[in-house]
PDB file of N, CA and C in Angstrom:
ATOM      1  N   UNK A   1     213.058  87.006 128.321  1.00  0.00           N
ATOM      2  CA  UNK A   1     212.052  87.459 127.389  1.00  0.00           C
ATOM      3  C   UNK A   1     211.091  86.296 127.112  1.00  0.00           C
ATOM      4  N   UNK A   2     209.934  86.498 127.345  1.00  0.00           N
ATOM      5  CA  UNK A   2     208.609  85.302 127.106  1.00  0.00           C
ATOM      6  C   UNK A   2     207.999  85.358 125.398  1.00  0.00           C
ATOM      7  N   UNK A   3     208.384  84.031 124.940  1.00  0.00           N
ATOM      8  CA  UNK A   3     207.752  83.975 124.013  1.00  0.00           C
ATOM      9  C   UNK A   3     206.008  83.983 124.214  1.00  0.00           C
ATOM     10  N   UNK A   4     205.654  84.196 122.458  1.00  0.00           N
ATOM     11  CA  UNK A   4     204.150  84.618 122.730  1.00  0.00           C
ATOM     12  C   UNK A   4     203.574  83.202 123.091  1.00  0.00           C
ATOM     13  N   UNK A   5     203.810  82.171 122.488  1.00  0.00           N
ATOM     14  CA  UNK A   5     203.477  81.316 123.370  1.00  0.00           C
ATOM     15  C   UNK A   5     203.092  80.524 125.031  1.00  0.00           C
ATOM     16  N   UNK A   6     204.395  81.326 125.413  1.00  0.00           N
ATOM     17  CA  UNK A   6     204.280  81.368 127.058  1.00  0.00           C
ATOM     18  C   UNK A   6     202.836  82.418 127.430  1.00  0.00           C
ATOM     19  N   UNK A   7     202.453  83.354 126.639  1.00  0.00           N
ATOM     20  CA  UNK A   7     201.326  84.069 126.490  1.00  0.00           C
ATOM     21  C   UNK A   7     199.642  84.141 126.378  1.00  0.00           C
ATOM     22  N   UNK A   8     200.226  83.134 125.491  1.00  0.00           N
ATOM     23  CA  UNK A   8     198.289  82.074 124.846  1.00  0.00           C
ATOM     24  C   UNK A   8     197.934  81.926 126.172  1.00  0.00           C
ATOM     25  N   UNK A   9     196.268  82.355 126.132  1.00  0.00           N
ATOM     26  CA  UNK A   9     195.751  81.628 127.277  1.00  0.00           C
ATOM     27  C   UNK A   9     195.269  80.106 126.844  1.00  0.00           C
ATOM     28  N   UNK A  10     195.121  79.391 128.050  1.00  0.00           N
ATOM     29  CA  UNK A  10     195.059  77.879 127.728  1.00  0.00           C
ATOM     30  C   UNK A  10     193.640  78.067 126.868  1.00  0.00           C
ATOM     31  N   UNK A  11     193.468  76.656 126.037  1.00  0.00           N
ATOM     32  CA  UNK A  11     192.501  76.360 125.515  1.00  0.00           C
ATOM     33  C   UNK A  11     191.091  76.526 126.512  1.00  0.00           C
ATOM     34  N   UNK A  12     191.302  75.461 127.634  1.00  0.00           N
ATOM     35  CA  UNK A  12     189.846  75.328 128.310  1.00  0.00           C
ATOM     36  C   UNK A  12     189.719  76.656 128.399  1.00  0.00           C
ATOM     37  N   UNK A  13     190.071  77.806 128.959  1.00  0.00           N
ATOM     38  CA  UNK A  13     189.829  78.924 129.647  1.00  0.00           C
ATOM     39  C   UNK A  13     189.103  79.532 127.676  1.00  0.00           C
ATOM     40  N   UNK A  14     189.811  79.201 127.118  1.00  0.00           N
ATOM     41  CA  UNK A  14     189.473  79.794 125.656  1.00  0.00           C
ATOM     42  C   UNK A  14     188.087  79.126 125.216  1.00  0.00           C
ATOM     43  N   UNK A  15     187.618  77.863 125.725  1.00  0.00           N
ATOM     44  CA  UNK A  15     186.240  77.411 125.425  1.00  0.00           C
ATOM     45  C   UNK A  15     185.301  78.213 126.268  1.00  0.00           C
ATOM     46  N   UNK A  16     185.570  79.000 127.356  1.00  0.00           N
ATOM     47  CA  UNK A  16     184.508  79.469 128.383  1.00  0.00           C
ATOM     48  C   UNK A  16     184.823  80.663 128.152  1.00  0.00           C
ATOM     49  N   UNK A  17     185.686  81.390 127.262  1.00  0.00           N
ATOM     50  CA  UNK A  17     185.389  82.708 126.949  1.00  0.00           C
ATOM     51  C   UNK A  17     184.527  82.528 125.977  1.00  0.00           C
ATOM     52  N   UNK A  18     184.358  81.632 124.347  1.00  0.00           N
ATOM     53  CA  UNK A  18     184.054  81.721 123.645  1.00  0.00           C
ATOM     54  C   UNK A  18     182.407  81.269 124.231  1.00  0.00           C
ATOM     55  N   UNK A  19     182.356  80.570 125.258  1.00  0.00           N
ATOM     56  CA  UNK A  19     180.883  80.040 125.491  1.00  0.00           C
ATOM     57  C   UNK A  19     179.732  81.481 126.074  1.00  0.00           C
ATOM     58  N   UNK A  20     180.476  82.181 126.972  1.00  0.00           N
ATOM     59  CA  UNK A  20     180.008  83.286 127.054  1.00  0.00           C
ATOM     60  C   UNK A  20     180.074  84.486 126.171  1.00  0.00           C
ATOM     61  N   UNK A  21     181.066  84.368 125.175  1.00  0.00           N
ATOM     62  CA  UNK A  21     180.887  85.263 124.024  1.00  0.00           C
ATOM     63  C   UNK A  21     179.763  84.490 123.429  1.00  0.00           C
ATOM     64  N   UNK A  22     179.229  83.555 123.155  1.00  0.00           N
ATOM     65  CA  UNK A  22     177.819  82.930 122.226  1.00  0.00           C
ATOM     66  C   UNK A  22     176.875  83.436 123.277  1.00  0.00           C
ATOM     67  N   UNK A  23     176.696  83.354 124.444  1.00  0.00           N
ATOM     68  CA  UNK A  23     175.918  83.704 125.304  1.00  0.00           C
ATOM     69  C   UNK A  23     175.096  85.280 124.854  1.00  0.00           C
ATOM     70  N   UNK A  24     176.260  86.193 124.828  1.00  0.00           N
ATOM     71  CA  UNK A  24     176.137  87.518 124.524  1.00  0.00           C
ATOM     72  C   UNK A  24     175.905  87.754 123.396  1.00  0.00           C
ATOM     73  N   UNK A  25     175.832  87.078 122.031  1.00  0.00           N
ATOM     74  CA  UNK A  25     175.850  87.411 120.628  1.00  0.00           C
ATOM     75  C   UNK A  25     174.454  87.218 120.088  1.00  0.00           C
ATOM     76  N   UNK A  26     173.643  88.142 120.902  1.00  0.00           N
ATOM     77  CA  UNK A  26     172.250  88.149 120.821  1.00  0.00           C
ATOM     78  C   UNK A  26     171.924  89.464 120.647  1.00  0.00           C
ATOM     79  N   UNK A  27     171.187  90.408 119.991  1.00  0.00           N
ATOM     80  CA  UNK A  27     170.749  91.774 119.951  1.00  0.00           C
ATOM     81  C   UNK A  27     170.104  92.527 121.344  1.00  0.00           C
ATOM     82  N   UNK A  28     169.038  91.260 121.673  1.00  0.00           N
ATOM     83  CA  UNK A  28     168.532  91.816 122.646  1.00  0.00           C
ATOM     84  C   UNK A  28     169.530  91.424 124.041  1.00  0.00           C
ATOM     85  N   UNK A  29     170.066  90.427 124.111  1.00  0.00           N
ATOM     86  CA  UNK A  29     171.102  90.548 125.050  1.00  0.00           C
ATOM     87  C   UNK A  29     172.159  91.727 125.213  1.00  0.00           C
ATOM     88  N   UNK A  30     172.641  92.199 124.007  1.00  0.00           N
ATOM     89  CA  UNK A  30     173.657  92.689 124.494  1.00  0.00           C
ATOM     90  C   UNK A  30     172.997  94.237 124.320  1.00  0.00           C
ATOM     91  N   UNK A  31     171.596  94.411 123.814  1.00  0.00           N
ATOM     92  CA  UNK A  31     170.624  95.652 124.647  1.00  0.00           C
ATOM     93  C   UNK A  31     170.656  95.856 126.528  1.00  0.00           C
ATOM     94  N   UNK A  32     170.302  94.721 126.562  1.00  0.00           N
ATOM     95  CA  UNK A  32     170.155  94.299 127.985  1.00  0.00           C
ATOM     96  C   UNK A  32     171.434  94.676 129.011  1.00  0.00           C
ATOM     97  N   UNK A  33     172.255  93.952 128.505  1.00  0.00           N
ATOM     98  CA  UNK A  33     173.899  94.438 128.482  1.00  0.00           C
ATOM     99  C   UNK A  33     174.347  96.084 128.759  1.00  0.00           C
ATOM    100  N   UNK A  34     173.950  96.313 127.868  1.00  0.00           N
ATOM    101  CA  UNK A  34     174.068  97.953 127.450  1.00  0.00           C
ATOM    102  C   UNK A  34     173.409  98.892 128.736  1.00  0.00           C
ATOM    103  N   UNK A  35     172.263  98.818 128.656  1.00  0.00           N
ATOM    104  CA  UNK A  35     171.180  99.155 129.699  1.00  0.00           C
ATOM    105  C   UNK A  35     172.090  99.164 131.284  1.00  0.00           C
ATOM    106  N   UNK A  36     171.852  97.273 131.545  1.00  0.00           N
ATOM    107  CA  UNK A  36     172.856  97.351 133.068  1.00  0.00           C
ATOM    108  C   UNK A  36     173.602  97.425 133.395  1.00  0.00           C
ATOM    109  N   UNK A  37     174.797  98.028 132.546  1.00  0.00           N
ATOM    110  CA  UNK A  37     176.196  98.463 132.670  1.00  0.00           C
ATOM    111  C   UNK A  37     175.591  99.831 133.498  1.00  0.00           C
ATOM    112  N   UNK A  38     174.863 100.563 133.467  1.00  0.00           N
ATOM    113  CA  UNK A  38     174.541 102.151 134.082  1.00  0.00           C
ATOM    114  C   UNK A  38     173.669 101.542 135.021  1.00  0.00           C
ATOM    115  N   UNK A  39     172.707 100.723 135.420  1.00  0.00           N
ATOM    116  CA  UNK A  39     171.957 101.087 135.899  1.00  0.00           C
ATOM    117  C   UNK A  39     171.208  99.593 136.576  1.00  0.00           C
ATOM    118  N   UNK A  40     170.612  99.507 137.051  1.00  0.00           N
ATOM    119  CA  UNK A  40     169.952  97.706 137.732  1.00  0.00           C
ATOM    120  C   UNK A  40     168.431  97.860 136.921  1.00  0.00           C
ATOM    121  N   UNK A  41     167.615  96.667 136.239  1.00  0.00           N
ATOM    122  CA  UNK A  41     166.305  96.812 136.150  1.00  0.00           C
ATOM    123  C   UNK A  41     165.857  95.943 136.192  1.00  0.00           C
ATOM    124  N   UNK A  42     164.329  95.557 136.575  1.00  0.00           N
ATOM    125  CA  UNK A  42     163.666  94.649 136.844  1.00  0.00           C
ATOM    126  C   UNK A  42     163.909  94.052 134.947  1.00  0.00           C
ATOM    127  N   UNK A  43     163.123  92.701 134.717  1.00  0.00           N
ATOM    128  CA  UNK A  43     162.871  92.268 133.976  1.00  0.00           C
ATOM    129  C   UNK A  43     161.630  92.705 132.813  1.00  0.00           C
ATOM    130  N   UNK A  44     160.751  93.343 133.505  1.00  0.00           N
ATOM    131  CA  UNK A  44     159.619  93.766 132.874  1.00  0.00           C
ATOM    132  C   UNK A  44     160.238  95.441 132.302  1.00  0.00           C
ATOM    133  N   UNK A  45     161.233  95.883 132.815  1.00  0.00           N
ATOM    134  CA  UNK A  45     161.903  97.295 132.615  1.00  0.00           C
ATOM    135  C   UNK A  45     162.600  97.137 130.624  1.00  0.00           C
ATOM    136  N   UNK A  46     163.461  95.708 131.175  1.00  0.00           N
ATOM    137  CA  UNK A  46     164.432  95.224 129.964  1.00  0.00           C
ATOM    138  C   UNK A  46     163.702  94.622 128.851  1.00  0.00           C
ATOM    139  N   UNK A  47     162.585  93.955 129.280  1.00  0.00           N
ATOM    140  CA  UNK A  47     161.657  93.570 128.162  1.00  0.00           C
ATOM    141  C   UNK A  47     160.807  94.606 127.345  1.00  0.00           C
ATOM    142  N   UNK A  48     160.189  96.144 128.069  1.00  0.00           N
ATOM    143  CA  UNK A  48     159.872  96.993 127.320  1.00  0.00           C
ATOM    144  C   UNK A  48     160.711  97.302 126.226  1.00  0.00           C
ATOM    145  N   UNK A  49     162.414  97.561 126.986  1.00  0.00           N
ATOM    146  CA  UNK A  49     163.527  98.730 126.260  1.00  0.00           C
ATOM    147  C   UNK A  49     163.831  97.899 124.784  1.00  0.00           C
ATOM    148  N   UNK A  50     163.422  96.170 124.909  1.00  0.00           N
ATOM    149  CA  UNK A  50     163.691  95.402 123.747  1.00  0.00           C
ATOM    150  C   UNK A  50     162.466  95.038 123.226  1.00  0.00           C
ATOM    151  N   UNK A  51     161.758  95.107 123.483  1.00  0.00           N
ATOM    152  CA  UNK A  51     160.380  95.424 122.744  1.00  0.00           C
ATOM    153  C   UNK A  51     160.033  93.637 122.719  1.00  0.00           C
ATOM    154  N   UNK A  52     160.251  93.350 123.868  1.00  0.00           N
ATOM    155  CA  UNK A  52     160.236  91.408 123.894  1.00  0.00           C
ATOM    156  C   UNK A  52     159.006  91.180 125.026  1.00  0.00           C
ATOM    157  N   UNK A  53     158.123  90.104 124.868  1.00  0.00           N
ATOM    158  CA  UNK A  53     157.648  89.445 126.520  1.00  0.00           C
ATOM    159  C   UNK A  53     158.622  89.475 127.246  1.00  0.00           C
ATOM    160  N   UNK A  54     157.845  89.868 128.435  1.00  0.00           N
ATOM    161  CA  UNK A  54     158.836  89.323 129.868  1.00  0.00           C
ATOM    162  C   UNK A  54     159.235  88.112 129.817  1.00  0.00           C
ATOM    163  N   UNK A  55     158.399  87.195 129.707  1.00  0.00           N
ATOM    164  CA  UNK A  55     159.033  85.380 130.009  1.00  0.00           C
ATOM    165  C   UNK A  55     160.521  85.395 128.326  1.00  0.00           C
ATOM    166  N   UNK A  56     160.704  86.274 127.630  1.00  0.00           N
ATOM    167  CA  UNK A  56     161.948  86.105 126.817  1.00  0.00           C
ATOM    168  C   UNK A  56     162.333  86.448 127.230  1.00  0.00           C
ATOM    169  N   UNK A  57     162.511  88.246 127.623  1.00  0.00           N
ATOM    170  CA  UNK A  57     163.437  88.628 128.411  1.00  0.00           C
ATOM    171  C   UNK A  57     163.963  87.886 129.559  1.00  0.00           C
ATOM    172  N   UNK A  58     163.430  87.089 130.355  1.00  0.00           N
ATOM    173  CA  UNK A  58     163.533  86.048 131.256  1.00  0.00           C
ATOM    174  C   UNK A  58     164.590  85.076 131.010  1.00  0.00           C
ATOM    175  N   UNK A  59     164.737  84.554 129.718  1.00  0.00           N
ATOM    176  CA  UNK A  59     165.400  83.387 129.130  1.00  0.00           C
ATOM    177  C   UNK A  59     166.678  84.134 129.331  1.00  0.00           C
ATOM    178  N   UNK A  60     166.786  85.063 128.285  1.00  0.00           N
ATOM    179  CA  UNK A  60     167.590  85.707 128.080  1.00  0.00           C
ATOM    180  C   UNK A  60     168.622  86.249 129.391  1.00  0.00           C
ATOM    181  N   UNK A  61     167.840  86.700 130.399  1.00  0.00           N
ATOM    182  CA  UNK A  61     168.467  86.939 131.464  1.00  0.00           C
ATOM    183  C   UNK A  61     169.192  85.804 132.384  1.00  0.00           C
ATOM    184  N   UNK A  62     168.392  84.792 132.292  1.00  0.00           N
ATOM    185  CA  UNK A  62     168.675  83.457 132.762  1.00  0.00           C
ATOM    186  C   UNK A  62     170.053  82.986 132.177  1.00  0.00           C
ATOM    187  N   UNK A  63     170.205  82.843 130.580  1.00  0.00           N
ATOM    188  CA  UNK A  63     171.400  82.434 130.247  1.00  0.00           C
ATOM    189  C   UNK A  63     172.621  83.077 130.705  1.00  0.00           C
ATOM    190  N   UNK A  64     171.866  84.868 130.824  1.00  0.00           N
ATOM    191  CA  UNK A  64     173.746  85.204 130.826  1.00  0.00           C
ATOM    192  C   UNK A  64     173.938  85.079 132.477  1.00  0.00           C
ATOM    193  N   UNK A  65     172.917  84.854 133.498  1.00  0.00           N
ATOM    194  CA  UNK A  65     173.242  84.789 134.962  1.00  0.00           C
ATOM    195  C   UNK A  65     173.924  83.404 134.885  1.00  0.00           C
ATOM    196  N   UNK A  66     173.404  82.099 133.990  1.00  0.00           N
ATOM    197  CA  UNK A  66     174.297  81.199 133.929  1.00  0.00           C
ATOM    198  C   UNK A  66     175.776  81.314 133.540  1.00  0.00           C
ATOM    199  N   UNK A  67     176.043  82.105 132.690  1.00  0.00           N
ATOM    200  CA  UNK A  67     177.854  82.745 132.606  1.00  0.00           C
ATOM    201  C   UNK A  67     178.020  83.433 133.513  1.00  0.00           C
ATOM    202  N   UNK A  68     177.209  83.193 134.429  1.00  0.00           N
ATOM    203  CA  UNK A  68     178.285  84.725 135.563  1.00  0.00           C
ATOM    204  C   UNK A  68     178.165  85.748 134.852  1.00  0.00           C
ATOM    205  N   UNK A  69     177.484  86.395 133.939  1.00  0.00           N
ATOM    206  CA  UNK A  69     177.837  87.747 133.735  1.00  0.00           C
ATOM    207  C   UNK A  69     177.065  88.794 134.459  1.00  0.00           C
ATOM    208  N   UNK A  70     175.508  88.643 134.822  1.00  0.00           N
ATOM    209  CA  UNK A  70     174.464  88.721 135.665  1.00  0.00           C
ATOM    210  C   UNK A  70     174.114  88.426 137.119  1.00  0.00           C
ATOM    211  N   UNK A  71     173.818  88.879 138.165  1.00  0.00           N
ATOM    212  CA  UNK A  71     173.294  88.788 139.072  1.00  0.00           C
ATOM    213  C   UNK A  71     171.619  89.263 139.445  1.00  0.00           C
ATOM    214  N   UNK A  72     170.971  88.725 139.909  1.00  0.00           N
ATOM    215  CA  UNK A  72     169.988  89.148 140.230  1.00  0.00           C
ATOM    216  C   UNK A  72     169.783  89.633 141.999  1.00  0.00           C
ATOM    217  N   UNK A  73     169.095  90.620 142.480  1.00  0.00           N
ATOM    218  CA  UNK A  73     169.264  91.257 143.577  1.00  0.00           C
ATOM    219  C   UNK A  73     167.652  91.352 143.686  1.00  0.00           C
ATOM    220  N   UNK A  74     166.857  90.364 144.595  1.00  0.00           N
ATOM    221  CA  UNK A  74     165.713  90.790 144.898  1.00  0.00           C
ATOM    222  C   UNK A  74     165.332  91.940 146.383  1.00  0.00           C
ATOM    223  N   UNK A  75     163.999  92.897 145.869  1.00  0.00           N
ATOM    224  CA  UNK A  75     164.206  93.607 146.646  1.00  0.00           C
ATOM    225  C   UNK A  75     162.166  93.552 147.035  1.00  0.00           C
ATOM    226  N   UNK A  76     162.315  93.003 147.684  1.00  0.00           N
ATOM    227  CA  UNK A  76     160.590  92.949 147.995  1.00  0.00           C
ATOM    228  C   UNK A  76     160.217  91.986 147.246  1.00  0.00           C
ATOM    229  N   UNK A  77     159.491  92.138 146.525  1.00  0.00           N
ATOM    230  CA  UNK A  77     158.490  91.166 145.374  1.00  0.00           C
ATOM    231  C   UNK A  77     158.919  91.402 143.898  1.00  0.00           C
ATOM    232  N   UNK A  78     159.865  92.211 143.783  1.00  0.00           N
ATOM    233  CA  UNK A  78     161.143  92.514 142.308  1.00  0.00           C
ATOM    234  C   UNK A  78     162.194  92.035 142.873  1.00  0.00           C
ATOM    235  N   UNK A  79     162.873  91.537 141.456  1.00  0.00           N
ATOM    236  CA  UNK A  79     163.604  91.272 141.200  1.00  0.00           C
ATOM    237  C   UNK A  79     164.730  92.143 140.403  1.00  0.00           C
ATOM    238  N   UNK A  80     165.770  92.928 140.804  1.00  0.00           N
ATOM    239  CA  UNK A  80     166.372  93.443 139.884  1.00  0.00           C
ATOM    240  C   UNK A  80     167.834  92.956 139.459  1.00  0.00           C
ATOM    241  N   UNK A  81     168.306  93.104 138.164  1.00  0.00           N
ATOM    242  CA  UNK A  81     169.641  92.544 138.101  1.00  0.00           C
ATOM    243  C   UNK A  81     170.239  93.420 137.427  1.00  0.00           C
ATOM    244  N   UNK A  82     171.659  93.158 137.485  1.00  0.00           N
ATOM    245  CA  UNK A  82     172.559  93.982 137.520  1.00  0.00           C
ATOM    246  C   UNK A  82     173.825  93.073 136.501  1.00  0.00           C
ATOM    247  N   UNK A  83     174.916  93.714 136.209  1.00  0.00           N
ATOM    248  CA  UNK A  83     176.154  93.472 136.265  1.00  0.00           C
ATOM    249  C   UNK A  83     177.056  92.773 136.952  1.00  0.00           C
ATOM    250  N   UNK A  84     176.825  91.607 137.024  1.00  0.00           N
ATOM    251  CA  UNK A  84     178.069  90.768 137.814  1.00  0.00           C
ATOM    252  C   UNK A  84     179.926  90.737 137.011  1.00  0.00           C
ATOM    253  N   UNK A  85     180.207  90.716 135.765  1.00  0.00           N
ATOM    254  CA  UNK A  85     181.421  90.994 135.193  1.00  0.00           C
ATOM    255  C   UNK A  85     181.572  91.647 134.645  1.00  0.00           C
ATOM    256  N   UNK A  86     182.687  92.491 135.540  1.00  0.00           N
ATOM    257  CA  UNK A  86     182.775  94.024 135.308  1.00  0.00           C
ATOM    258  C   UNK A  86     183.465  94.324 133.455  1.00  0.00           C
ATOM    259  N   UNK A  87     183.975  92.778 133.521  1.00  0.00           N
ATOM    260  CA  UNK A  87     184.938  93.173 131.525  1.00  0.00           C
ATOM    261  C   UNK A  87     183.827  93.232 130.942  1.00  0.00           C
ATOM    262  N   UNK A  88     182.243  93.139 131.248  1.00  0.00           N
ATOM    263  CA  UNK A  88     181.210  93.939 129.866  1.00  0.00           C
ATOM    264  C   UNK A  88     181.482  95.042 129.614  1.00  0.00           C
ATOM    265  N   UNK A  89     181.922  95.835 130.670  1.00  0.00           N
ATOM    266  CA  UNK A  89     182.205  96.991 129.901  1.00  0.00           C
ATOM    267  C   UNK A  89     182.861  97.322 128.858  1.00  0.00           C
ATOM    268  N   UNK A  90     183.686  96.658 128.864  1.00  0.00           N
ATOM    269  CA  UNK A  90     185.123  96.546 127.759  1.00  0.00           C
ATOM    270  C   UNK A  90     184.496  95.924 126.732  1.00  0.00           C
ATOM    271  N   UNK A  91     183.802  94.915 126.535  1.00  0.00           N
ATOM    272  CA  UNK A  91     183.193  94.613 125.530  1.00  0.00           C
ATOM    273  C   UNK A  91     182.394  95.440 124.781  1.00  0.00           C
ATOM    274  N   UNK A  92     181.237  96.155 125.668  1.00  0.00           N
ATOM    275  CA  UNK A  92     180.151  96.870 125.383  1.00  0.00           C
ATOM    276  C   UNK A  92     181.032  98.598 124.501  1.00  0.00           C
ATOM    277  N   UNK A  93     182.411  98.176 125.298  1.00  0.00           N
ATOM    278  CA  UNK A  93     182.696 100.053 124.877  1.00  0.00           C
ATOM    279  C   UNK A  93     183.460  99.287 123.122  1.00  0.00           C
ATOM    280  N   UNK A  94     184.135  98.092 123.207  1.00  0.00           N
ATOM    281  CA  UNK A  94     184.275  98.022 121.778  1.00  0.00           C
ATOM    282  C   UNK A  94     183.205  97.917 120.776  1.00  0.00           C
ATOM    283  N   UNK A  95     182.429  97.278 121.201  1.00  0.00           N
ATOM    284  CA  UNK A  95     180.671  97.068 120.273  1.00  0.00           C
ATOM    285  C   UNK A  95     180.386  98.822 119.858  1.00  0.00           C
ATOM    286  N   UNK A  96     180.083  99.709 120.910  1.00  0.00           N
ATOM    287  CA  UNK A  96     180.012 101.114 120.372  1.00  0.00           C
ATOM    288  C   UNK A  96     180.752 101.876 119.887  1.00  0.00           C
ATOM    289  N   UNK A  97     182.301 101.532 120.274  1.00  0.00           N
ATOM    290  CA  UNK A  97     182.777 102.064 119.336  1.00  0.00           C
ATOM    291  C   UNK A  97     182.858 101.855 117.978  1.00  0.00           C
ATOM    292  N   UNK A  98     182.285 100.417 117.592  1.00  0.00           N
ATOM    293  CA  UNK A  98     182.472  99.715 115.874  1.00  0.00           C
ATOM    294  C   UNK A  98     180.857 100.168 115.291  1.00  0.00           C
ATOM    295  N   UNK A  99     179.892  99.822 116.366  1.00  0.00           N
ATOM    296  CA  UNK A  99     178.368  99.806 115.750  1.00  0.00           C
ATOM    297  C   UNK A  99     177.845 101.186 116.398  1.00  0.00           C
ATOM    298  N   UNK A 100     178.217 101.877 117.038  1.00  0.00           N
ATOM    299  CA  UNK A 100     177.459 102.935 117.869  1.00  0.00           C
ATOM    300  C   UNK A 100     177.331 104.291 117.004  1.00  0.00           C
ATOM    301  N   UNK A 101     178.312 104.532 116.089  1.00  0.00           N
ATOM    302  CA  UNK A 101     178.500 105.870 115.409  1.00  0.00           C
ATOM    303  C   UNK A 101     177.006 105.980 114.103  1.00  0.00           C
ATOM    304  N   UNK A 102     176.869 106.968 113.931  1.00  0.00           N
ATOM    305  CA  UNK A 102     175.737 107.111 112.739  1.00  0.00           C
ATOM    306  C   UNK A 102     176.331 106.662 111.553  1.00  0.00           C
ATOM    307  N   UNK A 103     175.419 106.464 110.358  1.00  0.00           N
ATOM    308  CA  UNK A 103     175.777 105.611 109.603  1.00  0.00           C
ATOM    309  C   UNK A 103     176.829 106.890 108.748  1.00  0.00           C
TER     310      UNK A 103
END
């Protein structure tokens, strides 16, 4: 029988969850989030749906491709990105289930 200890994930691994949880703890990020869990969009697509400039939406996209959570997939002269870690979902479905319901 394993104590819960044998359980804990290590610390380092616990600084790079928490670094990409700060990553994501943005409104319009985890809009963005929301959005490319269904679907791939250019940058100028994600900046309308958040009501931001493109060059923010940009930042924004930039940080979370720096966590690995993002990929970008160019296709001609666009750029579209997508979902690179598939556990947003799991995140995104607890966020709606706590914030998603009417008031």
């Amino acid at each position: 029988m394993s104590s819960t200890k044998d359980r804990l994930i290590p610390l380092d691994k616990l600084e790079m969850a928490a670094e990409c949880l700060r990553t994501i703890a943005h409104p319009h990020r985890l809009r963005m989030i929301q959005m490319l869990l269904d679907t791939r969009y250019t940058v100028g697509e994600l900046a309308e749906a958040c009501e931001i400039q493109s060059h923010i939406a940009s930042g924004h996209l930039r940080l979370m491709k720096h966590c690995g959570l993002l990929e970008p997939e160019r296709e001609g002269r666009k750029t579209y990105y997508r979902v690179a870690e598939p556990h947003l979902a799991n995140i995104m479905q607890c966020i709606e289930g706590r914030f998603g319901g009417e008031d």
